[in-house]
C-alpha atoms as a PDB file:
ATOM      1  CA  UNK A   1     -15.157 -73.112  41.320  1.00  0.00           C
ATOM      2  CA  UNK A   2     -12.859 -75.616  39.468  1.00  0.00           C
ATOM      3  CA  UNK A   3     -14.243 -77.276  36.141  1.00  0.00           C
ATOM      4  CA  UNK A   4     -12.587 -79.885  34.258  1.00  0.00           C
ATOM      5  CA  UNK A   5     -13.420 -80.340  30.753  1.00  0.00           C
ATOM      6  CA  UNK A   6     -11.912 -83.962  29.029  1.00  0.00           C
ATOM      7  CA  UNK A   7     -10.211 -82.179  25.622  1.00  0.00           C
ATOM      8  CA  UNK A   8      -8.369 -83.714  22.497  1.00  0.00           C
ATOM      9  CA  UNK A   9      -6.771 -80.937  22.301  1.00  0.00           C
ATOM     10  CA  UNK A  10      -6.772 -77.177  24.170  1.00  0.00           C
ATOM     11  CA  UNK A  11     -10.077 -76.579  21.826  1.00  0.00           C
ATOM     12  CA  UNK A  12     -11.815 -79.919  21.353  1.00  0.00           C
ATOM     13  CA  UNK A  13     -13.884 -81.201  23.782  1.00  0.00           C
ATOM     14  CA  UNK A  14     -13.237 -85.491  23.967  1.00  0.00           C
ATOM     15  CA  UNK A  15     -15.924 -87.630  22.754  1.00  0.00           C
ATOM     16  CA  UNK A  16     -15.240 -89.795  25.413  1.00  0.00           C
ATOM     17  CA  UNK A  17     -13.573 -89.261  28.711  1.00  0.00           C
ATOM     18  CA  UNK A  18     -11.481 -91.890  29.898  1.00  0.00           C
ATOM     19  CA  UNK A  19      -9.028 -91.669  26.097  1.00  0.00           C
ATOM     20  CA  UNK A  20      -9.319 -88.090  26.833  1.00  0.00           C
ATOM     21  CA  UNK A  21      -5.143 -87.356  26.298  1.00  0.00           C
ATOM     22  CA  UNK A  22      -5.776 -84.242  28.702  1.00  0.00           C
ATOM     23  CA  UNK A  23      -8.135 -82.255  30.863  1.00  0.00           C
ATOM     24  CA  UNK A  24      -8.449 -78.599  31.009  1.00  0.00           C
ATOM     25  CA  UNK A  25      -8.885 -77.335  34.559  1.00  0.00           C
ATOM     26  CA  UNK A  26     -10.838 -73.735  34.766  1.00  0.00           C
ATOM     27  CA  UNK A  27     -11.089 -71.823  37.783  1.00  0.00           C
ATOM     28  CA  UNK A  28     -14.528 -69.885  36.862  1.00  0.00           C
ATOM     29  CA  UNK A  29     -16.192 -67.046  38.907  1.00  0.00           C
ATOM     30  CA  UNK A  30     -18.742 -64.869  38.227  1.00  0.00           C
ATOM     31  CA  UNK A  31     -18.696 -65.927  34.713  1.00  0.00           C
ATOM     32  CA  UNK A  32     -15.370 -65.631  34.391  1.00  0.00           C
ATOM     33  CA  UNK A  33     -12.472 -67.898  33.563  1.00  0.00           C
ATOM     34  CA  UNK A  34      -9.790 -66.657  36.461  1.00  0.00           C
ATOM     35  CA  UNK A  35      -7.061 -69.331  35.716  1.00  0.00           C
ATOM     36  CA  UNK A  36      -6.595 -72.457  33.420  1.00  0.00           C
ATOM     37  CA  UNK A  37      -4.291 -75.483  33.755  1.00  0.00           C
ATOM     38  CA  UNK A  38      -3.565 -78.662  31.604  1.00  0.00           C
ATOM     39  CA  UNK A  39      -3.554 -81.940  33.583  1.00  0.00           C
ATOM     40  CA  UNK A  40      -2.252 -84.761  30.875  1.00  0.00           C
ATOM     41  CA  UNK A  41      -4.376 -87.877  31.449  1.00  0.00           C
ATOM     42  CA  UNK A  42      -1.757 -90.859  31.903  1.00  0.00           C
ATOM     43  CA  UNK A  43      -4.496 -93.505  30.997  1.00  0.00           C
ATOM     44  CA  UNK A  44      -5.039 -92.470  27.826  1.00  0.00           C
ATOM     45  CA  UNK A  45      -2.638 -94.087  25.756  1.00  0.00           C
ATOM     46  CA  UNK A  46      -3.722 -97.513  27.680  1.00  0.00           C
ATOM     47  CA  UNK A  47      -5.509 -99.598  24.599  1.00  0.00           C
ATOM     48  CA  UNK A  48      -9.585 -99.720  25.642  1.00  0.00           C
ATOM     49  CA  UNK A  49     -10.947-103.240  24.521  1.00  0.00           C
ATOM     50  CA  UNK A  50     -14.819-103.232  24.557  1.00  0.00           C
ATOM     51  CA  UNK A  51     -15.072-106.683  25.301  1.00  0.00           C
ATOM     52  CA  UNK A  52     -15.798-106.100  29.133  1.00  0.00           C
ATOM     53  CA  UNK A  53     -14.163-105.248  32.829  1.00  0.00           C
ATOM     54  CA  UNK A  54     -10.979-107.776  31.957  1.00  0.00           C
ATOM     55  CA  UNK A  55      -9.966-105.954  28.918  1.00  0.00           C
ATOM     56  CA  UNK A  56     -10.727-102.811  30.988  1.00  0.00           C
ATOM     57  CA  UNK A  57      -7.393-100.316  31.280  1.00  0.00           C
ATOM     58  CA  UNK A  58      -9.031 -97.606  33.321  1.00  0.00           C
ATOM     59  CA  UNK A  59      -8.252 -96.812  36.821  1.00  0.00           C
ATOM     60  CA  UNK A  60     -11.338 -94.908  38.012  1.00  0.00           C
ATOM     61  CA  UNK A  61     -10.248 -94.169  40.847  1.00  0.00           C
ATOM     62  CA  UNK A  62      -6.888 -92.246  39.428  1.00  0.00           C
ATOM     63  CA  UNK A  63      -9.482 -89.998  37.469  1.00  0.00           C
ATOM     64  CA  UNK A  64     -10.586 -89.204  41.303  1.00  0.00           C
ATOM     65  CA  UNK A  65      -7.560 -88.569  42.363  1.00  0.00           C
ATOM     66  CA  UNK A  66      -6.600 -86.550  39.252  1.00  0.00           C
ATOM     67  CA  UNK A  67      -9.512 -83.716  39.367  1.00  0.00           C
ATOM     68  CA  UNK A  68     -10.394 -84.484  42.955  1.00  0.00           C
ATOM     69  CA  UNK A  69     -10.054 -80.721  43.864  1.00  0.00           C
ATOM     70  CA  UNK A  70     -12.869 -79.857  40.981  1.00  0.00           C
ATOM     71  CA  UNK A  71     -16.213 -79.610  41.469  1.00  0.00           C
ATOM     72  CA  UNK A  72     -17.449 -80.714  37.920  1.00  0.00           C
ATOM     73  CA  UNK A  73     -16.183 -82.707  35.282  1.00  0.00           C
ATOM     74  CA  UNK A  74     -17.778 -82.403  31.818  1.00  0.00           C
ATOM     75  CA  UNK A  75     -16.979 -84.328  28.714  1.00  0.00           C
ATOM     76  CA  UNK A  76     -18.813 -85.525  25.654  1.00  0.00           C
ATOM     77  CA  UNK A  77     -19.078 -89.031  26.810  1.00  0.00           C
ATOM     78  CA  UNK A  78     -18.130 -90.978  29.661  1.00  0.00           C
ATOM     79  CA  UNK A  79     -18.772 -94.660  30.808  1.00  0.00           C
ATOM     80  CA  UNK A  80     -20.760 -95.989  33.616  1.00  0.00           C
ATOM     81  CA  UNK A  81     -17.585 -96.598  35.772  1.00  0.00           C
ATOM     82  CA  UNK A  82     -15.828 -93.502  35.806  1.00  0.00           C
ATOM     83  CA  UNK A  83     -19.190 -91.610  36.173  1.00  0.00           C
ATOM     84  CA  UNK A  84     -19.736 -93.700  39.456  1.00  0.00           C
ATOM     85  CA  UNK A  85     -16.268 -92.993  40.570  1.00  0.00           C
ATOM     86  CA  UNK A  86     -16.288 -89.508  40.331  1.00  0.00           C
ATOM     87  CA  UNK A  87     -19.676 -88.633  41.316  1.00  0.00           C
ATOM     88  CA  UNK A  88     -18.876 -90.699  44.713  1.00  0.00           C
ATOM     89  CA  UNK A  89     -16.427 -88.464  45.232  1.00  0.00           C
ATOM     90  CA  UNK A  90     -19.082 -85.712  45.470  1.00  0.00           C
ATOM     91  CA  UNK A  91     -17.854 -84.373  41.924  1.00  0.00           C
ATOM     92  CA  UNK A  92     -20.212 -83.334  39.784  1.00  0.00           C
ATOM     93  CA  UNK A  93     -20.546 -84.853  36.132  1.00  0.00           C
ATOM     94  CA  UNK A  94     -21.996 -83.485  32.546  1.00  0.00           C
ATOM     95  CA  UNK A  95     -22.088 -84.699  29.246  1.00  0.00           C
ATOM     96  CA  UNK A  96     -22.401 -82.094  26.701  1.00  0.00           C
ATOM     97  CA  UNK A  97     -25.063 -82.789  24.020  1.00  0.00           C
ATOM     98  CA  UNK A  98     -23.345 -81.166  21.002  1.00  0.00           C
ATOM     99  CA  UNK A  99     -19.516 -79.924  20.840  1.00  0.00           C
ATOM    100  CA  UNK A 100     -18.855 -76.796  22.497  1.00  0.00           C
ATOM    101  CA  UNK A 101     -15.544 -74.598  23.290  1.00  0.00           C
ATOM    102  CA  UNK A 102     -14.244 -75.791  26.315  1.00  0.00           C
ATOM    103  CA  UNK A 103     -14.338 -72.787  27.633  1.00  0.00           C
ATOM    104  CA  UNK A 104     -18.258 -72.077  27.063  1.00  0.00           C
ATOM    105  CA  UNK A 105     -18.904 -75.111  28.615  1.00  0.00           C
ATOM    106  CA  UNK A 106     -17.127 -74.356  31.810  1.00  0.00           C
ATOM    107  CA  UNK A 107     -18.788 -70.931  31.875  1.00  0.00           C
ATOM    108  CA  UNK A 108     -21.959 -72.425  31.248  1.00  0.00           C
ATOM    109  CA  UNK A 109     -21.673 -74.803  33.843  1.00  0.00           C
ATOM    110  CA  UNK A 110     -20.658 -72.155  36.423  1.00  0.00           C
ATOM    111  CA  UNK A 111     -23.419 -69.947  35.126  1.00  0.00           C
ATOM    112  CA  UNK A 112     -26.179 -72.734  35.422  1.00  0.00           C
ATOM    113  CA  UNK A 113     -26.684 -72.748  31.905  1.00  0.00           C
ATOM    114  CA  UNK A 114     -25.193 -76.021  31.215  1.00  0.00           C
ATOM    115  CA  UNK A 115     -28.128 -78.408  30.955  1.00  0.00           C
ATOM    116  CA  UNK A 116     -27.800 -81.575  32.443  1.00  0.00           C
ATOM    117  CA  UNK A 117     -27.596 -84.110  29.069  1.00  0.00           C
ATOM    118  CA  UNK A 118     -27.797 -88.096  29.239  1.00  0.00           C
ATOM    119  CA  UNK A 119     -27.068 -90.033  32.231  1.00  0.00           C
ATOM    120  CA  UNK A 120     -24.083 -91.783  30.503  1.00  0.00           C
ATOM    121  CA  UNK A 121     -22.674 -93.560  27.438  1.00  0.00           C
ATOM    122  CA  UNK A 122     -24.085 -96.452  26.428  1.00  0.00           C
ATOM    123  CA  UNK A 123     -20.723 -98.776  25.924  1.00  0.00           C
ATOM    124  CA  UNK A 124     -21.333 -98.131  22.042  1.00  0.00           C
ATOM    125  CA  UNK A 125     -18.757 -95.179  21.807  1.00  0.00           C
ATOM    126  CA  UNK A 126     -20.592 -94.052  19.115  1.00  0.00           C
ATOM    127  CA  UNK A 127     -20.098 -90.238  20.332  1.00  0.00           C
ATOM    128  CA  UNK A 128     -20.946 -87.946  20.253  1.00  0.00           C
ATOM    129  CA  UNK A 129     -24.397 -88.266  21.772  1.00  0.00           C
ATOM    130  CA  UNK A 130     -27.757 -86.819  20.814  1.00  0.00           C
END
């Protein structure tokens, strides 16, 4: 199964997906972490206004079409829209509820041990979530 985890860097899961500057991709059986890629996240550099959908920079959709081959995408927090977008596309989403290794969380996940965590972030940004 493929995982992608939205880092800062190869060992610091993002507090919040969409600014995410990469995603690691793991390729987890059995418990195992069988391969691992880096997919840099074009959109991140985009400046994010909170002030609503028009100051917006985020494509969901290129998220989709990004880790469209995964079956789960985990982060530490992730807005409504991309959540939508990806689950839609019959991807699986989870929000961490304290920083992990990426690594342990895509294990976790693929183990079943990964619990599911809140439904989304708020809008606040005030990450990460408890």
């Amino acid at each position: 199964m493929k995982v992608a985890i939205a880092v800062n860097n190869r060992s610091e899961v993002s507090a919040h997906f969409g600014r995410s500057p990469a995603f690691l991709v793991f390729q987890v059986e059995q418990g195992q972490i069988l391969q691992r890629e880096v997919r840099p996240n074009d959109q991140a550099s985009a400046s994010h206004e909170h002030g609503g959908a028009q100051g917006h920079p985020h494509d969901h959709n290129r998220f989709v079409q990004l880790l469209g081959d995964c079956q789960a995408v985990i982060g530490l927090g992730m807005g409504p829209g991309a959540r939508q977008a990806l689950e839609a596309a019959g991807i699986t989403v989870r929000l961490l509820e304290a920083p992990t290794s990426p690594e342990e969380a895509a294990i976790h996940f693929e183990t079943g041990l990964l619990p599911a965590g809140p439904r989304s972030c708020g809008g606040g940004h005030a990450h990460p979530h408890p």
